[in-house]
N, C-alpha and C. Protein backbone atom coordinates (compact mmCIF):
# COMPACT_ATOMS: atom_id res chain seq x y z
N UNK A 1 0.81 -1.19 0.00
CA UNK A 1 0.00 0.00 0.00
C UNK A 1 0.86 1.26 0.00
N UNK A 2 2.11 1.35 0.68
CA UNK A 2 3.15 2.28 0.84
C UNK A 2 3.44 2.44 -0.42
N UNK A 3 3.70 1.49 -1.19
CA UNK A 3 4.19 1.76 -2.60
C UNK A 3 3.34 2.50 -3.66
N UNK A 4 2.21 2.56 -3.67
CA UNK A 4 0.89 2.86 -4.61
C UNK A 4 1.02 4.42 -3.95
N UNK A 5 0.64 5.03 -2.48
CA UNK A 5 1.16 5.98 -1.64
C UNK A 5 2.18 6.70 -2.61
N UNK A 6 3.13 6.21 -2.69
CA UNK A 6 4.38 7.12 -3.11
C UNK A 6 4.40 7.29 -5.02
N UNK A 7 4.12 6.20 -5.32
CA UNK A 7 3.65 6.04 -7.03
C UNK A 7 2.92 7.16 -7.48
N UNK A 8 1.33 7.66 -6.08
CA UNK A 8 0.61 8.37 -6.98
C UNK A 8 1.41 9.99 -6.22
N UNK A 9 2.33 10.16 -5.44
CA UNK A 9 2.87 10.92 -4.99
C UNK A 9 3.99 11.48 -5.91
N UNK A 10 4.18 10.53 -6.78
CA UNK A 10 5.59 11.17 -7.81
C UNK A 10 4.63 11.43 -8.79
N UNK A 11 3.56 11.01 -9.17
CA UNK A 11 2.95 11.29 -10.30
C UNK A 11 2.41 12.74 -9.92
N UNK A 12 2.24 12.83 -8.45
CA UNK A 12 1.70 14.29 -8.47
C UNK A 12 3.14 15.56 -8.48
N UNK A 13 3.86 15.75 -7.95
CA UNK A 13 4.91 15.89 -8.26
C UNK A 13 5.25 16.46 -9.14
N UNK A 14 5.47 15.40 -10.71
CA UNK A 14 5.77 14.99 -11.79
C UNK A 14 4.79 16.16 -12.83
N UNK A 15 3.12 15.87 -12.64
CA UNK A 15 2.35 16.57 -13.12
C UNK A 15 1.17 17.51 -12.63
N UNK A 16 2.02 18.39 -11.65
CA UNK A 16 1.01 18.37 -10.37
C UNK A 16 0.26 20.06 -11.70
N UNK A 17 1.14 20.73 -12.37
CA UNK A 17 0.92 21.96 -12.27
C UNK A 17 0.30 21.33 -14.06
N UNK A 18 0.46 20.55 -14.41
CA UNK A 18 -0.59 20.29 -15.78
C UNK A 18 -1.88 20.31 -15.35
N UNK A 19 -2.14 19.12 -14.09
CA UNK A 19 -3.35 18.88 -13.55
C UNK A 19 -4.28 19.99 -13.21
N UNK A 20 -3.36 20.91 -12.32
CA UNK A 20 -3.77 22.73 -11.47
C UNK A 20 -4.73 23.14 -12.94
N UNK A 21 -3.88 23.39 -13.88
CA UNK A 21 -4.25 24.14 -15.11
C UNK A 21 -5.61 23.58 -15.68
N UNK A 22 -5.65 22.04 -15.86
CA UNK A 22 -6.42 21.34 -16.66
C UNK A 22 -7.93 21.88 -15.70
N UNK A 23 -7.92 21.20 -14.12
CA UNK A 23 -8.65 21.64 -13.30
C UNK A 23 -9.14 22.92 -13.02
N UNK A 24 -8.59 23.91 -13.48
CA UNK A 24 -8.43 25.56 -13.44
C UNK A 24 -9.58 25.59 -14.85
N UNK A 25 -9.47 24.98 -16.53
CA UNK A 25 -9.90 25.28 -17.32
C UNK A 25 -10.90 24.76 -17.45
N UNK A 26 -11.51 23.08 -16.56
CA UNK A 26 -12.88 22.74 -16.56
C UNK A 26 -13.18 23.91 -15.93
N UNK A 27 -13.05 24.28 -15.16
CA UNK A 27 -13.91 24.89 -13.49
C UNK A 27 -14.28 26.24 -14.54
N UNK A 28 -13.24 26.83 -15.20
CA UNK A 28 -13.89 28.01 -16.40
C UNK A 28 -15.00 27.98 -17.47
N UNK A 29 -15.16 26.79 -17.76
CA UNK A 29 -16.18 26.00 -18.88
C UNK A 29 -17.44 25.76 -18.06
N UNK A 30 -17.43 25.46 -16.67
CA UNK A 30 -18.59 25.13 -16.51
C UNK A 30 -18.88 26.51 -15.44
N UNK A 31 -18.02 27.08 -15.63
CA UNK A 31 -18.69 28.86 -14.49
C UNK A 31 -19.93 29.17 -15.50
N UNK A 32 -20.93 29.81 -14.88
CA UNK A 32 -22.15 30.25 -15.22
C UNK A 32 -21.81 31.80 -15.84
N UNK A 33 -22.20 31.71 -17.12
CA UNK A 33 -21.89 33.05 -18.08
C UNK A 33 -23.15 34.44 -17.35
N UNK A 34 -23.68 33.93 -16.06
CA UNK A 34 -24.98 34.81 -15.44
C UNK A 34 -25.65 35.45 -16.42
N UNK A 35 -25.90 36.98 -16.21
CA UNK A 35 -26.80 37.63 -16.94
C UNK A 35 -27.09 37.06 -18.43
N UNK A 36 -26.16 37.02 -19.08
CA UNK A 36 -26.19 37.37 -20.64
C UNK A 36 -27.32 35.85 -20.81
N UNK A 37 -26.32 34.86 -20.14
CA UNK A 37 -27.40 33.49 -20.62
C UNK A 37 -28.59 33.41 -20.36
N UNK A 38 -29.14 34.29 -19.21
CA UNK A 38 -30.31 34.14 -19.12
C UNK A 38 -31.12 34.79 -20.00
N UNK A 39 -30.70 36.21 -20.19
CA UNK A 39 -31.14 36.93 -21.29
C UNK A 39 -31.69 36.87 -22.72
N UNK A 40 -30.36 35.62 -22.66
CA UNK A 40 -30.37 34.69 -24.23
C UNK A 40 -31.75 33.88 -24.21
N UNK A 41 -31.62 33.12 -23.18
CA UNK A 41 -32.24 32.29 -23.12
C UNK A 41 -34.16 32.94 -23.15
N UNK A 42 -34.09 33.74 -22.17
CA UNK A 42 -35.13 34.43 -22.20
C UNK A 42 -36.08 34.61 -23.10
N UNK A 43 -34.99 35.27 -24.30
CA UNK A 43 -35.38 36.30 -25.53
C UNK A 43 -35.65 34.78 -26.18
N UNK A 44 -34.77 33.65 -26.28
CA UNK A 44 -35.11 32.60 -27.29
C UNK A 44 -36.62 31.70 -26.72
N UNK A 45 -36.72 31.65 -25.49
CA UNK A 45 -38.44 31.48 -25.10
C UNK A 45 -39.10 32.05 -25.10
N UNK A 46 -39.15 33.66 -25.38
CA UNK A 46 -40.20 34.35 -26.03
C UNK A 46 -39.98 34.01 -27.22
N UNK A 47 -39.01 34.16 -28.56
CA UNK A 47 -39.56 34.35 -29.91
C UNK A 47 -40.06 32.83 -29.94
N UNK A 48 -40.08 31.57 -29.57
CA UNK A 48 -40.72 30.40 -29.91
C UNK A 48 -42.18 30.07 -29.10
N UNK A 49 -42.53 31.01 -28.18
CA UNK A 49 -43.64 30.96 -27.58
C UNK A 49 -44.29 32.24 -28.88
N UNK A 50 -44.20 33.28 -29.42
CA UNK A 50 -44.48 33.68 -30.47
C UNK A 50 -44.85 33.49 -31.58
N UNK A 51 -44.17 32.07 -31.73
CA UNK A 51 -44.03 31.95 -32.79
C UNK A 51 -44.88 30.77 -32.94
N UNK A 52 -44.97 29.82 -31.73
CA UNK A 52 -46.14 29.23 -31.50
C UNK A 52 -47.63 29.37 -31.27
N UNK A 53 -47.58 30.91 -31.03
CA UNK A 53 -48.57 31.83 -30.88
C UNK A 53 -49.37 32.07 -32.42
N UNK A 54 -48.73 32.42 -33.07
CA UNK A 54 -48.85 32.77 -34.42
C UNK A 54 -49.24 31.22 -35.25
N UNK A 55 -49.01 30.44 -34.55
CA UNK A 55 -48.98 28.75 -35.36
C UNK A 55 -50.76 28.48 -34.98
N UNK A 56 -50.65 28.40 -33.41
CA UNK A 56 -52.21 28.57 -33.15
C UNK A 56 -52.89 29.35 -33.67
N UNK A 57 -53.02 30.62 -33.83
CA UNK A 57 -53.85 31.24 -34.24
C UNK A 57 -53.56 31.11 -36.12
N UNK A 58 -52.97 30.65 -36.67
CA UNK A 58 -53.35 30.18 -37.99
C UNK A 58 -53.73 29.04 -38.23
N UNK A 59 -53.79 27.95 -37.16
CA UNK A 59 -54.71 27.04 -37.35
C UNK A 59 -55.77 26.72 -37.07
N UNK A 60 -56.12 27.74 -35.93
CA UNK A 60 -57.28 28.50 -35.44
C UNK A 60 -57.78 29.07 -36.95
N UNK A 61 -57.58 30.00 -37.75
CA UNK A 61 -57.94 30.87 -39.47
C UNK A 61 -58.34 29.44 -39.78
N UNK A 62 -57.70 29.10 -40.22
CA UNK A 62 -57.64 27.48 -41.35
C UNK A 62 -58.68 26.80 -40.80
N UNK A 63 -58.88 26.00 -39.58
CA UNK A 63 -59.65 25.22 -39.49
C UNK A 63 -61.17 25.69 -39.38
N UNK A 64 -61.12 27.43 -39.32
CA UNK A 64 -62.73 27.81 -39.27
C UNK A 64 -62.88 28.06 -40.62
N UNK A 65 -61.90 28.72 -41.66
CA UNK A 65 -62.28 28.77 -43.27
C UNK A 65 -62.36 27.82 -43.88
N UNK A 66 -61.18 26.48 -43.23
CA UNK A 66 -61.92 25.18 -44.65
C UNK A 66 -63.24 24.71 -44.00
N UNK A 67 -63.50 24.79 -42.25
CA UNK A 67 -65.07 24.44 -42.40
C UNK A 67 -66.05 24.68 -43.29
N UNK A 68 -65.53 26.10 -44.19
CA UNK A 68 -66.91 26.87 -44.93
C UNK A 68 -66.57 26.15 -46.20
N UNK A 69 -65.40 25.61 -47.01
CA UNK A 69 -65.77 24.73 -48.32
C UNK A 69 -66.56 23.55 -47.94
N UNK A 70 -67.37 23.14 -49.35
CA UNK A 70 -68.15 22.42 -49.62
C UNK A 70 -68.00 21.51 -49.49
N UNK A 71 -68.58 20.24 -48.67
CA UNK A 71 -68.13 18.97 -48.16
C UNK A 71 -67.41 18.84 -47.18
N UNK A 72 -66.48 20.13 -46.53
CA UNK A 72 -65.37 19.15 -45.09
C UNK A 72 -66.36 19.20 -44.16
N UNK A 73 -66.85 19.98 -43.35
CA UNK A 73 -67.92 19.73 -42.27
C UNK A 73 -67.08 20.44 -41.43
N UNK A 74 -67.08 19.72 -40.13
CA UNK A 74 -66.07 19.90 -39.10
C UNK A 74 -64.91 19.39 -38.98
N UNK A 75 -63.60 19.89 -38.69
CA UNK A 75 -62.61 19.08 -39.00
C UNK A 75 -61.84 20.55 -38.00
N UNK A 76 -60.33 19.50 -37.67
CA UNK A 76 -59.45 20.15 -36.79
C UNK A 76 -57.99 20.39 -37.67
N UNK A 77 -56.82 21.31 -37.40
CA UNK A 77 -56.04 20.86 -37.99
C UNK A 77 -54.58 21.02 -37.03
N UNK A 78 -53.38 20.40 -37.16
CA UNK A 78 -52.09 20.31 -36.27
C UNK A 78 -51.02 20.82 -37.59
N UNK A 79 -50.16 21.85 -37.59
CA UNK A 79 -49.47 22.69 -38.32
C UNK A 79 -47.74 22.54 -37.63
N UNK A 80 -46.95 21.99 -37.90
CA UNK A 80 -45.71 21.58 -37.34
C UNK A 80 -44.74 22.42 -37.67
N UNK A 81 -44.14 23.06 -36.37
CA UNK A 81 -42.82 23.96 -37.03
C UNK A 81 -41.54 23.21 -37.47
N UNK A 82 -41.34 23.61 -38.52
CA UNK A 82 -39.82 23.64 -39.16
C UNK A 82 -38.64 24.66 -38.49
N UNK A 83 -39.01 25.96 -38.64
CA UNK A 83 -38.26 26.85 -37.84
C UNK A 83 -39.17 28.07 -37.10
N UNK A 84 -38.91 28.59 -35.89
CA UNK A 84 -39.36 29.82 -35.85
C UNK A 84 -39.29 31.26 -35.84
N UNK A 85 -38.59 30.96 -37.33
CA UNK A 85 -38.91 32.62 -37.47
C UNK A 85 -37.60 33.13 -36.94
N UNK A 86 -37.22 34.50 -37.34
CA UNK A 86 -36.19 35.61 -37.53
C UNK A 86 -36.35 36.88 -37.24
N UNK A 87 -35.70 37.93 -36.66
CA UNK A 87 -36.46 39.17 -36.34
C UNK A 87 -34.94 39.52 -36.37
N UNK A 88 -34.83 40.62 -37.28
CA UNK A 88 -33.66 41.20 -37.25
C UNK A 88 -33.94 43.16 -36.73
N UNK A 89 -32.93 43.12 -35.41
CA UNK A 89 -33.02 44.44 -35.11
C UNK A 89 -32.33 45.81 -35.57
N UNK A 90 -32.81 46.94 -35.54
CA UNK A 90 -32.22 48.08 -36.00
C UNK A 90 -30.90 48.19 -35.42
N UNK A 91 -29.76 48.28 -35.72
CA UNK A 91 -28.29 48.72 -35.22
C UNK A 91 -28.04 49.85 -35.31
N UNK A 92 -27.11 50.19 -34.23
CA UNK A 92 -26.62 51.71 -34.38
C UNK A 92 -25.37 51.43 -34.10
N UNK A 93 -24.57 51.87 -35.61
CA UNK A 93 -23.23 51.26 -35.73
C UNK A 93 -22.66 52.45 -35.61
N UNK A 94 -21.19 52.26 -35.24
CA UNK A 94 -20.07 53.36 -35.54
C UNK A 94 -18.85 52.49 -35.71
N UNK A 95 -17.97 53.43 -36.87
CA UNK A 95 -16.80 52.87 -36.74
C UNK A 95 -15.86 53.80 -36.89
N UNK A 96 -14.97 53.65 -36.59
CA UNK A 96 -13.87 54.91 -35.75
C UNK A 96 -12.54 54.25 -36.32
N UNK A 97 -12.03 55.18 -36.97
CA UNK A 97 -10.41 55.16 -37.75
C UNK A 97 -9.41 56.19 -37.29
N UNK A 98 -8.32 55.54 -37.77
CA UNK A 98 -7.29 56.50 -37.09
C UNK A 98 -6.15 56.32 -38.14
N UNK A 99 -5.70 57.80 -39.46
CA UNK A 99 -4.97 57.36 -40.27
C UNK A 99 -5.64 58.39 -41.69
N UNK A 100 -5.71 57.75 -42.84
CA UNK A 100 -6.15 57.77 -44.00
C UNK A 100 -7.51 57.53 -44.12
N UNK A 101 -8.05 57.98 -44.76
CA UNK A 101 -9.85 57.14 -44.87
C UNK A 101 -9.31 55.79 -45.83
N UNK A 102 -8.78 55.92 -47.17
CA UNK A 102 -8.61 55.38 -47.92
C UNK A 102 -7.42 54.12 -47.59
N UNK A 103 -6.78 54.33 -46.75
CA UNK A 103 -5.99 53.27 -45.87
C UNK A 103 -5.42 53.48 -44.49
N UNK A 104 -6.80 53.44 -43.72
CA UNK A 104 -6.71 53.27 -42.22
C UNK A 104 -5.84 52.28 -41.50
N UNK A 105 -4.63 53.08 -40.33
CA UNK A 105 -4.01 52.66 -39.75
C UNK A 105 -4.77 51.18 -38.72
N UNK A 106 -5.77 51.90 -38.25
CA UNK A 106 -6.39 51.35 -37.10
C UNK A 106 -8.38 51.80 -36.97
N UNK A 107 -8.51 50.47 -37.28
CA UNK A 107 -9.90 50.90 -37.18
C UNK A 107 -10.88 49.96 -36.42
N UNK A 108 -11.82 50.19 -35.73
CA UNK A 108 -12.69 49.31 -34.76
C UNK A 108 -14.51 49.75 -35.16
N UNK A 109 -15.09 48.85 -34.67
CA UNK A 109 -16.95 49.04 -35.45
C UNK A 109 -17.37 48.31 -34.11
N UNK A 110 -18.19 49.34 -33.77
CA UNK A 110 -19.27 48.89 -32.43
C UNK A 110 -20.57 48.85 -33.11
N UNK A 111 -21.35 48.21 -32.60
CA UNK A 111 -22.87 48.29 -33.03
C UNK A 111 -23.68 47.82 -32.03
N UNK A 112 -24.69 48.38 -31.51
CA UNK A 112 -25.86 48.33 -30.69
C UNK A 112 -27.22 48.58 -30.92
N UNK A 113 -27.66 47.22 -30.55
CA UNK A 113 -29.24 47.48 -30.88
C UNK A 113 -29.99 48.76 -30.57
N UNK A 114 -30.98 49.29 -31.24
CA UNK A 114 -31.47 50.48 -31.19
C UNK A 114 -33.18 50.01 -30.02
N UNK A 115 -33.01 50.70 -29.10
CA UNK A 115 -34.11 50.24 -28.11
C UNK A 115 -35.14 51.23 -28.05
N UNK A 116 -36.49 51.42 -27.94
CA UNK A 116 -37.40 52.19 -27.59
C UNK A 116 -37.86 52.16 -26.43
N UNK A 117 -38.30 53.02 -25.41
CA UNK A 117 -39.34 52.57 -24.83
C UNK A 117 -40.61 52.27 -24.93
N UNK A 118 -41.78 52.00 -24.39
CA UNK A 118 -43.00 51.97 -24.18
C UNK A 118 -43.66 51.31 -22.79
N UNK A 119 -44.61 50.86 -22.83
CA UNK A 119 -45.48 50.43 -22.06
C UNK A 119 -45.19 50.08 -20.93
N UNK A 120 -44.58 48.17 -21.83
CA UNK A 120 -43.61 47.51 -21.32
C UNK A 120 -42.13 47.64 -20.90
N UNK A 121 -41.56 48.25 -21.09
CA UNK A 121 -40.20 48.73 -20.62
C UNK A 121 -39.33 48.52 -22.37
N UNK A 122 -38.67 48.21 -22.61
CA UNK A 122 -37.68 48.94 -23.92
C UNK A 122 -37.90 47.90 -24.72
N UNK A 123 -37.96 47.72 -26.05
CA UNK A 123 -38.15 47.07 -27.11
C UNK A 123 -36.77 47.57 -28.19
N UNK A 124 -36.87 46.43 -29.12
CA UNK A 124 -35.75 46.80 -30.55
C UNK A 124 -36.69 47.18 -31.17
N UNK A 125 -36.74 47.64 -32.23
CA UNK A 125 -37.24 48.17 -33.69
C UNK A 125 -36.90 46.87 -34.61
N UNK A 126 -37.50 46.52 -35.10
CA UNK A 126 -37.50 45.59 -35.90
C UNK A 126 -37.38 45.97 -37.43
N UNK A 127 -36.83 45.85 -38.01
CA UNK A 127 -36.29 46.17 -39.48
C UNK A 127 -36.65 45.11 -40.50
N UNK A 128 -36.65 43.74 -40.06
CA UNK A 128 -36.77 42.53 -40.72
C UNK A 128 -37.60 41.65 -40.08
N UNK A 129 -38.32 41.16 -40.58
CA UNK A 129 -39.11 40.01 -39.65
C UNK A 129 -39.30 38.80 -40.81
N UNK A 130 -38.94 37.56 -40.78
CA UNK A 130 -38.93 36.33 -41.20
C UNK A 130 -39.73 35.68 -40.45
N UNK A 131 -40.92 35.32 -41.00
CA UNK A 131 -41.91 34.16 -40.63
C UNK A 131 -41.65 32.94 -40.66
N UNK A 132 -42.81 32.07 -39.56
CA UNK A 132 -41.87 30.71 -39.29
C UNK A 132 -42.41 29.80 -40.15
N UNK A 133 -41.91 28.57 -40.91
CA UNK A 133 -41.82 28.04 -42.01
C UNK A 133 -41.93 26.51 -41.26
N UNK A 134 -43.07 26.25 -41.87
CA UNK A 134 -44.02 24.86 -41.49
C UNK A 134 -43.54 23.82 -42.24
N UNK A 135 -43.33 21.92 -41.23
CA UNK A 135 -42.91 21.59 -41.39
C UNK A 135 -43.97 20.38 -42.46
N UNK A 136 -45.19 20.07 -42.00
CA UNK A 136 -45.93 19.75 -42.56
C UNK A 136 -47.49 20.22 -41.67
N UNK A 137 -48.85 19.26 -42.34
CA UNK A 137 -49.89 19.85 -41.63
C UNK A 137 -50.65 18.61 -41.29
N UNK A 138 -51.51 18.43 -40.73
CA UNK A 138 -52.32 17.47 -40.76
C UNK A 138 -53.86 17.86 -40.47
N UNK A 139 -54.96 17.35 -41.46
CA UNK A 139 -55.89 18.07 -41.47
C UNK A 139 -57.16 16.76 -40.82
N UNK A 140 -57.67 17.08 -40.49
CA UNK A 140 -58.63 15.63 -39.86
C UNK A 140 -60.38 16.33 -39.97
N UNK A 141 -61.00 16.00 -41.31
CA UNK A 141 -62.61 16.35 -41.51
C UNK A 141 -63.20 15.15 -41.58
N UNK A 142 -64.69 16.04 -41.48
CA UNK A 142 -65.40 14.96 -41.67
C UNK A 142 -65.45 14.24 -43.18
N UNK A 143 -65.24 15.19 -44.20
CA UNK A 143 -65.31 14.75 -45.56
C UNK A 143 -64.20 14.40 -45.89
N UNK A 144 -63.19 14.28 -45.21
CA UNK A 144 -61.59 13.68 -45.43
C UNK A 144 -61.18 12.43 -46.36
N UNK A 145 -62.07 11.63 -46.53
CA UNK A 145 -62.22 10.16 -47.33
C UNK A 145 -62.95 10.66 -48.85
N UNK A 146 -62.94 11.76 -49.38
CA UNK A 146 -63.63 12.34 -50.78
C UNK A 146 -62.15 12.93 -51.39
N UNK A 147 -62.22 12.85 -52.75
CA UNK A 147 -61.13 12.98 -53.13
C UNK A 147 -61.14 14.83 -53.56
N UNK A 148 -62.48 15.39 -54.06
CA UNK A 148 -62.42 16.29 -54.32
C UNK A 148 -62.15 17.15 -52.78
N UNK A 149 -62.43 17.23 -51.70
CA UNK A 149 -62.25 17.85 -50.34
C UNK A 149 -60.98 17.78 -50.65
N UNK A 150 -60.08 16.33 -50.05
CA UNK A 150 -58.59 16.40 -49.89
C UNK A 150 -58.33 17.37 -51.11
N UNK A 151 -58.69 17.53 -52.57
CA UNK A 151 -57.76 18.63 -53.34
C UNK A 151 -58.01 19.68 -53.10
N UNK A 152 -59.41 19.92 -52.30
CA UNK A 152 -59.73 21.76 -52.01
C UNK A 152 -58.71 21.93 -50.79
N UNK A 153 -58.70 21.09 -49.64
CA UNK A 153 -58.41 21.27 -48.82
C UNK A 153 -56.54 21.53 -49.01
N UNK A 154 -55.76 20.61 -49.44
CA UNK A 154 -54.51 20.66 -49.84
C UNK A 154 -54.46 21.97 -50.63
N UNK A 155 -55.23 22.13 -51.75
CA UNK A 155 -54.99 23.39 -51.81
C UNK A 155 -54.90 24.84 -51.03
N UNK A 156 -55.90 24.88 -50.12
CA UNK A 156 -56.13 25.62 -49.17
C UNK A 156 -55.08 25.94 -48.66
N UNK A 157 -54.24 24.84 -47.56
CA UNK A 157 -53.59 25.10 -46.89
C UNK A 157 -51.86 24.91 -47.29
N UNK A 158 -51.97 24.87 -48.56
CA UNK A 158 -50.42 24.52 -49.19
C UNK A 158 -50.85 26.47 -49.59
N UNK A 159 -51.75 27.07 -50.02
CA UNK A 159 -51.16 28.57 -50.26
C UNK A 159 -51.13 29.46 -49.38
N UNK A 160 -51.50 28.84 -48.02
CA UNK A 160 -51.72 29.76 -47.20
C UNK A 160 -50.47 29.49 -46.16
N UNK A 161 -49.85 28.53 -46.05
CA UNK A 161 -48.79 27.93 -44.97
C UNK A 161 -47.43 28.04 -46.14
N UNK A 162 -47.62 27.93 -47.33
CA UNK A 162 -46.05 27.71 -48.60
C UNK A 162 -46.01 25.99 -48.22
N UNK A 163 -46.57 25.51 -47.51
CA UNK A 163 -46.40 23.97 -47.91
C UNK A 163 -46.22 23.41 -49.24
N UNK A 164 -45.62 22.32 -49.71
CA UNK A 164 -46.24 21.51 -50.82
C UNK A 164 -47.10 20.60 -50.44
N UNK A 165 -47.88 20.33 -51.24
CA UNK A 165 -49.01 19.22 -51.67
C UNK A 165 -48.85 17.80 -50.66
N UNK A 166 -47.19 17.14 -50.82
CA UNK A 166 -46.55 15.64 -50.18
C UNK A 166 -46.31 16.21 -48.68
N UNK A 167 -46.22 17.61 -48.23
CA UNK A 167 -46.42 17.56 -46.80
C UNK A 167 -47.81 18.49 -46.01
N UNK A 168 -49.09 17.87 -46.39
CA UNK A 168 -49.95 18.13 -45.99
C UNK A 168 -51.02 16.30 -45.88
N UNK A 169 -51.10 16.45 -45.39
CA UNK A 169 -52.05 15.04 -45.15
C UNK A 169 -53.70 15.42 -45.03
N UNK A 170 -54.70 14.86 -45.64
CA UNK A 170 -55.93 15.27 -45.33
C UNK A 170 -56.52 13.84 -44.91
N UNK A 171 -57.16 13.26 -43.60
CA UNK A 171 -58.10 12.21 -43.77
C UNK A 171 -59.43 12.52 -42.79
N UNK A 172 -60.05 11.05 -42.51
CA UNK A 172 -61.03 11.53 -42.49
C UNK A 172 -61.91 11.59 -40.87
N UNK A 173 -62.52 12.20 -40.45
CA UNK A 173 -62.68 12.47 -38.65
C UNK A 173 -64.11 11.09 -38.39
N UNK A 174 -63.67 10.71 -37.37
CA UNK A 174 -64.48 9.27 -37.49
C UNK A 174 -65.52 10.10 -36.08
């Protein structure tokens, strides 16, 4: 046992200040980045609760307008995200040189989102907004087993979602 004792004693020794370091650079990897991650995180469970928001309430539209074509009856429908969506904010850039314009010694570019207030406390300005892009649909009527419904209906909801035709399913509500 004395021997194993002194074995792992030269090994520390030997590699005591690799170990310090290695132990030093987990313990940095798993420190908590605080504010910012939560922030992140925050902002990324609002835009997908949004964006799920926006999913319901267009399948909420859809399933009360194809009620009104001829033959579906009552019928429900489930709309699957692919992605949700993009919102690009206003920046307020600067960039600062030191030199030539035409061949700057030294130059650096800050940019910060542009915030408003209101109501709620500060918002971005939104410049771009990318809608979220459906992965397929599934439609469940009563007239679901007729061939002319499934083509009104596929049609319906392939121009109103950008679906194609092979990812929309129509059958029939028992």
């Amino acid at each position: 046992m004395a021997e194993k004792t002194k074995g792992v004693q030269k090994l520390w020794e030997r590699y005591k200040f690799a170990i310090l370091i290695l132990l030093i650079g987990v313990g940095l990897l798993l420190w908590p980045n605080g504010r910012k991650t939560a922030e992140l995180s925050g902002q990324n469970s609002l835009a997908i609760m949004e964006a799920q928001e926006q999913t319901n309430e267009l399948q909420a539209a859809l399933e009360e307008i194809l009620a009104k074509i001829r033959g579906v009856g009552q019928g429900q429908m489930l709309l699957t995200l692919d992605s949700d969506g993009e919102r690009q904010l206003a920046q307020d850039t600067q960039l600062s040189y030191r030199g030539n314009t035409a061949t700057p010694e030294d130059y650096s570019r800050s940019s910060e989102a542009v915030l408003v207030e209101n109501d709620s406390g500060e918002q971005g300005i939104i410049t771009r907004q990318i809608y979220p892009t459906y992965r397929g649909a599934l439609v469940v009527c009563q007239g679901g087993d007729r061939a002319d419904v499934q083509l009104a209906v596929v049609s319906a909801v392939s121009s109103l979602t950008g679906l194609s035709s092979d990812h929309i399913t129509v059958a029939k509500w028992q």
